[in-house]
C-alpha atoms as a PDB file:
ATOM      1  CA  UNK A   1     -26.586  -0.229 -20.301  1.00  0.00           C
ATOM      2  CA  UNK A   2     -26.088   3.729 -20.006  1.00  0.00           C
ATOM      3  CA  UNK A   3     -27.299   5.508 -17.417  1.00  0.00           C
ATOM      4  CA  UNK A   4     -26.495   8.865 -15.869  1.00  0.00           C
ATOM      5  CA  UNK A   5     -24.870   9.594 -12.538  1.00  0.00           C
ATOM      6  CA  UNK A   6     -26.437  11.797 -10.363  1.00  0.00           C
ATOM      7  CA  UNK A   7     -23.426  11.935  -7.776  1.00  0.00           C
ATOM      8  CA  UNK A   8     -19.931  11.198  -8.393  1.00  0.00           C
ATOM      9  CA  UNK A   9     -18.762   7.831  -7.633  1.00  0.00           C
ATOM     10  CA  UNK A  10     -15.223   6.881  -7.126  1.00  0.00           C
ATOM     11  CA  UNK A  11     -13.736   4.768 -10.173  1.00  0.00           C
ATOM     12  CA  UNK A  12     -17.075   5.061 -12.334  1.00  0.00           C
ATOM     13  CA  UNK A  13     -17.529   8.896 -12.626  1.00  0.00           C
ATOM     14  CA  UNK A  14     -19.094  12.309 -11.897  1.00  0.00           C
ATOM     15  CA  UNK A  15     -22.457  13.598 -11.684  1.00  0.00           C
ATOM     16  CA  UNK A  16     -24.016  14.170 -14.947  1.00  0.00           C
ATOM     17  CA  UNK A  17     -21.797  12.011 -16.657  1.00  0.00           C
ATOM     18  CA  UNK A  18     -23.626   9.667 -18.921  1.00  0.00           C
ATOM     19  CA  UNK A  19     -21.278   5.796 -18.424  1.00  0.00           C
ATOM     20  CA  UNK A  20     -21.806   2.378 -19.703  1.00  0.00           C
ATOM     21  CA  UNK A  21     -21.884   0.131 -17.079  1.00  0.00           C
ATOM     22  CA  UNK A  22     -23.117  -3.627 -16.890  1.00  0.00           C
ATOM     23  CA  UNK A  23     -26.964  -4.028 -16.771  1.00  0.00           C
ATOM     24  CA  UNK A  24     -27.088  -5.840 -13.024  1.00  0.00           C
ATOM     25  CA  UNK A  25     -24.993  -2.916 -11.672  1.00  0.00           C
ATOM     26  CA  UNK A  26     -27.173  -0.422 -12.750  1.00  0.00           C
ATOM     27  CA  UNK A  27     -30.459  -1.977 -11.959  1.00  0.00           C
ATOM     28  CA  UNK A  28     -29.915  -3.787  -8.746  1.00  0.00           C
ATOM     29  CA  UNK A  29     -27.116  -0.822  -6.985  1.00  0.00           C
ATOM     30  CA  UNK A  30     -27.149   2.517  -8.821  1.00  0.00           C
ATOM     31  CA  UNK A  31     -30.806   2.984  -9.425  1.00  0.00           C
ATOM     32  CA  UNK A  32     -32.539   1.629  -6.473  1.00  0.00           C
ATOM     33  CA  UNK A  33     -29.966   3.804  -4.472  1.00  0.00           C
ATOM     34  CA  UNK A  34     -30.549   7.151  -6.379  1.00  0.00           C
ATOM     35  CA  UNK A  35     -26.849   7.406  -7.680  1.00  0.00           C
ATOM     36  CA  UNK A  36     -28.112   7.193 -10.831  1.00  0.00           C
ATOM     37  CA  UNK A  37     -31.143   7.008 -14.018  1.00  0.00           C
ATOM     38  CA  UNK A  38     -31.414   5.497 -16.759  1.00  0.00           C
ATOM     39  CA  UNK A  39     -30.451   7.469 -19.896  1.00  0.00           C
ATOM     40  CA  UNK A  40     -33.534   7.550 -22.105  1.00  0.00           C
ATOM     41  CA  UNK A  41     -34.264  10.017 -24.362  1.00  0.00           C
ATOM     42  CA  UNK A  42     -36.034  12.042 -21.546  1.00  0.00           C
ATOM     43  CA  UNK A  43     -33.119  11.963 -19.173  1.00  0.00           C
ATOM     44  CA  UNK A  44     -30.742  12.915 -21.924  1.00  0.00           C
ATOM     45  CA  UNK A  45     -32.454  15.930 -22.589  1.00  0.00           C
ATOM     46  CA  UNK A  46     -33.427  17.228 -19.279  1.00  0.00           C
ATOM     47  CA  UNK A  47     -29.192  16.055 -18.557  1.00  0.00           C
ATOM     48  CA  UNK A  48     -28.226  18.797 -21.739  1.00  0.00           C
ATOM     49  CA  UNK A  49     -30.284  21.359 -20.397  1.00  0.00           C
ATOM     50  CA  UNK A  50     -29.467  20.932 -16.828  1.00  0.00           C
ATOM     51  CA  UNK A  51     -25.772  21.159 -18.103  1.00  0.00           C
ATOM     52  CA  UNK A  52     -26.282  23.981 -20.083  1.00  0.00           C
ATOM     53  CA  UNK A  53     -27.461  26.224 -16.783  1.00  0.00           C
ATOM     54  CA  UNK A  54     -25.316  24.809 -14.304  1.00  0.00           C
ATOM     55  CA  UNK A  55     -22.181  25.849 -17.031  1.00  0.00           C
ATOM     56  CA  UNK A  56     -21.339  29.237 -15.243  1.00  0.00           C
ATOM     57  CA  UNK A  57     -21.656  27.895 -11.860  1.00  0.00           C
ATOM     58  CA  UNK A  58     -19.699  24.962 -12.933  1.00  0.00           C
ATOM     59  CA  UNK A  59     -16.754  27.651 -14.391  1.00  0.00           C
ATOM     60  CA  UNK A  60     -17.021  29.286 -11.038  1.00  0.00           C
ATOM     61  CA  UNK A  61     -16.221  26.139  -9.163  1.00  0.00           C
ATOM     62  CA  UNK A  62     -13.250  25.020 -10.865  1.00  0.00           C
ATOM     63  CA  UNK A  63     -11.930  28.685 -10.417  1.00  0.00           C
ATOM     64  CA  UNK A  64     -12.320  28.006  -6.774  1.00  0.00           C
ATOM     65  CA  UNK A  65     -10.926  24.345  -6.618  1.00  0.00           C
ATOM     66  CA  UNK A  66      -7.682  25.813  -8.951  1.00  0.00           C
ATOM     67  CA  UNK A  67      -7.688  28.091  -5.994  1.00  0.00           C
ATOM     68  CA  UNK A  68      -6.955  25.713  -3.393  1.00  0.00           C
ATOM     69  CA  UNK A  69      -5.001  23.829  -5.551  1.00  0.00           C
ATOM     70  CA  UNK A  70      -2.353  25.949  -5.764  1.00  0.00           C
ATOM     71  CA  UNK A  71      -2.550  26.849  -1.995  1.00  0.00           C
ATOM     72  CA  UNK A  72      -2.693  22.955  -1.065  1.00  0.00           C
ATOM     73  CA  UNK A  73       0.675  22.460  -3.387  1.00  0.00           C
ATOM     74  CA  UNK A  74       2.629  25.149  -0.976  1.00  0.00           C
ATOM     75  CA  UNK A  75       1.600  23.540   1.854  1.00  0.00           C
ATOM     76  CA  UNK A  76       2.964  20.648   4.115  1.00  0.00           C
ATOM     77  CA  UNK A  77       1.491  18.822   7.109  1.00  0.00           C
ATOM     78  CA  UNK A  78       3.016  17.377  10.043  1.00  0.00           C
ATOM     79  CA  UNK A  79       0.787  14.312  11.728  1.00  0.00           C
ATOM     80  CA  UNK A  80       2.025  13.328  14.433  1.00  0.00           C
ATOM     81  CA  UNK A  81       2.268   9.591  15.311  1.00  0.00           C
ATOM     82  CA  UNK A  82       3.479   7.014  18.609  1.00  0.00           C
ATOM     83  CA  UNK A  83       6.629   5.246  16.547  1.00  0.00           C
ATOM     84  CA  UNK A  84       8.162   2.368  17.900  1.00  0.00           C
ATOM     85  CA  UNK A  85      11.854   1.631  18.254  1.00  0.00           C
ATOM     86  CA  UNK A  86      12.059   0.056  14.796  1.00  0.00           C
ATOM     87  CA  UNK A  87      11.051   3.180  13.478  1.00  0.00           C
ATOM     88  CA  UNK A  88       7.753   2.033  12.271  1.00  0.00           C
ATOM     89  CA  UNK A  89       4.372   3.687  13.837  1.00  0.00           C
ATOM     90  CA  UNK A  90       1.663   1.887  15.979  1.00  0.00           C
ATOM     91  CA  UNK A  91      -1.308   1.506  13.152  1.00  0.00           C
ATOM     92  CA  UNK A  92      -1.354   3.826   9.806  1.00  0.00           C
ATOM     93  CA  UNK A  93      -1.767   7.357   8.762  1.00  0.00           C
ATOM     94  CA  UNK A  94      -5.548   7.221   7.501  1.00  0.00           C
ATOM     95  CA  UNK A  95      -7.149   9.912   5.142  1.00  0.00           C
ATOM     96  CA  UNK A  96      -9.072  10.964   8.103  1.00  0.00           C
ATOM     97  CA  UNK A  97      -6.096  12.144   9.790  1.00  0.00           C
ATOM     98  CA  UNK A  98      -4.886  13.911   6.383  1.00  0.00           C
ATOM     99  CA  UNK A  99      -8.400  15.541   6.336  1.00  0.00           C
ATOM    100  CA  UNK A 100      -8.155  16.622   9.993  1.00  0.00           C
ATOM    101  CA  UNK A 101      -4.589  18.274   9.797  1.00  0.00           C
ATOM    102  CA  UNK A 102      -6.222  20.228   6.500  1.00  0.00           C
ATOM    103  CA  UNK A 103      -9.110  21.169   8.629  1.00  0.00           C
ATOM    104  CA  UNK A 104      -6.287  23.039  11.078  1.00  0.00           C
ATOM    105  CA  UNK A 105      -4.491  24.991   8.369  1.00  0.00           C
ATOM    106  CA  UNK A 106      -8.112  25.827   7.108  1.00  0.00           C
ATOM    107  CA  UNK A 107      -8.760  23.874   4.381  1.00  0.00           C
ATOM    108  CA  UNK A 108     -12.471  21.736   4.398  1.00  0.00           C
ATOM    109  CA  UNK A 109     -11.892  18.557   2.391  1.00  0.00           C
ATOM    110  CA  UNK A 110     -13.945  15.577   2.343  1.00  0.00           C
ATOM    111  CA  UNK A 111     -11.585  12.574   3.545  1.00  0.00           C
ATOM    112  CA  UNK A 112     -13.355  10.418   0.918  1.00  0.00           C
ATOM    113  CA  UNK A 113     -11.558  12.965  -1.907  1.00  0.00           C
ATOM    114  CA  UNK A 114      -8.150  12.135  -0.664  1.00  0.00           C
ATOM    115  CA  UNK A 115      -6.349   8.779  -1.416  1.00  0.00           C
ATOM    116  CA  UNK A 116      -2.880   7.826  -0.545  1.00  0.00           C
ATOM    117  CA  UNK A 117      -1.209   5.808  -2.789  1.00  0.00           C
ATOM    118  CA  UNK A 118       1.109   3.749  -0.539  1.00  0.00           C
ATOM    119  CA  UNK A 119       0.510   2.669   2.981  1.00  0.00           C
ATOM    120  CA  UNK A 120       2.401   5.241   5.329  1.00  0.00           C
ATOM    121  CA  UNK A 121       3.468   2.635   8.153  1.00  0.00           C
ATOM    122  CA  UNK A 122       6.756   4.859   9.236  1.00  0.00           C
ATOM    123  CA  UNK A 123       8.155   8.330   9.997  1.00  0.00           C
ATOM    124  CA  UNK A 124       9.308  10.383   6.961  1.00  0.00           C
ATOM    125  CA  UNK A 125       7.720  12.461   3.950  1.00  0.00           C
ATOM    126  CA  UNK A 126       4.865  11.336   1.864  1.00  0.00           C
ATOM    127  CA  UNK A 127       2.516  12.940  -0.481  1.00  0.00           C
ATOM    128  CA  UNK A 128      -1.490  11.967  -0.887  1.00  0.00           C
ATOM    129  CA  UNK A 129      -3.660  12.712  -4.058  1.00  0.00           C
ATOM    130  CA  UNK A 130      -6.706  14.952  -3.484  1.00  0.00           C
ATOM    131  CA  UNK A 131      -9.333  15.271  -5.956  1.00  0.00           C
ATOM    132  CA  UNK A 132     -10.963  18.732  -5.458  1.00  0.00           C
ATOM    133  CA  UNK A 133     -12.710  18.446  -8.917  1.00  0.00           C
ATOM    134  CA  UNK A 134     -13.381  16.758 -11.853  1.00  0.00           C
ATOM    135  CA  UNK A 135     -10.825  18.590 -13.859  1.00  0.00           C
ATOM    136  CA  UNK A 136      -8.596  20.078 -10.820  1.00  0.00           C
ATOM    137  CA  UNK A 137      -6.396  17.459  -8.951  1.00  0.00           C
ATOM    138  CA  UNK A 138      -3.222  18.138  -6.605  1.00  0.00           C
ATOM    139  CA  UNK A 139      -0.834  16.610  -4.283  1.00  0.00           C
ATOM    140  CA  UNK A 140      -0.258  17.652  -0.769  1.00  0.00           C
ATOM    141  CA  UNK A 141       3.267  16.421   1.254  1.00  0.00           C
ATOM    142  CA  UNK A 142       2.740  15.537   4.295  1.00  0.00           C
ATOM    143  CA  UNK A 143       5.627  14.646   7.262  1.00  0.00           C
ATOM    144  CA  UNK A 144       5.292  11.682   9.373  1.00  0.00           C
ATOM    145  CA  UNK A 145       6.904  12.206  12.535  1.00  0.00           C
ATOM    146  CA  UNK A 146       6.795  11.058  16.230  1.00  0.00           C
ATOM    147  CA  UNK A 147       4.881  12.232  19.285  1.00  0.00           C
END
């Protein structure tokens, strides 16, 4: 069944992308929530022209997420954390916290764009994935250390 997202969805796509995904998913979770249509020959059309106006916008955009990009790759954050005497830390480093230490050095991300690809349970350096666009990806380092 193809349909076409109309927001971007974490491990099936972006908005406007047109995906194949198994008929039950589509009907009974991305339709009846609005995440997505189904791609008739309608949709497609109204999905090429709605493309085709939002390309200079869309150019923009990535500009701006390159941008940050390159300004998220300089920087590092300290979170600070209550570690034990085994060196390990009470709980985890969450992508909320991430997303609150970027909101101090001035950076807005959504905490659902950033993923961390092993679980930080100790002081020292890690890095986290953030996905500021389709196209435009980075790392950021971040330093565990305690309070």
């Amino acid at each position: 069944m193809d349909i076409i997202l109309k927001t971007d969805i974490k491990g099936l796509g972006y908005k406007n992308d047109l995906v194949a995904v198994k008929p039950g998913y589509g009907r009974n979770y991305l339709i009846p929530q609005g995440f997505a249509v189904l791609a008739t020959g309608s949709n497609r059309k109204i999905l090429a022209e709605n493309i085709k106006q939002a390309a200079h916008k869309a150019e923009k955009i990535k500009t701006e997420a390159e941008n940050i990009a390159a300004k998220l790759a300089e920087t590092t954050l300290e979170i600070k954390a209550k570690i034990g005497d085994s060196g390990k830390i009470f709980g985890k480093v969450t992508t909320l916290q991430i997303s609150d230490a970027l909101a101090t050095q001035g950076f807005e991300i959504d905490r659902k764009k950033i993923s961390i690809g092993v679980p930080v349970d100790g002081a020292g350096e890690f890095s986290a994935d953030i996905d500021l666009h389709r196209e435009v990806k980075t790392k950021v380092k971040f330093i565990v250390s305690g309070e």
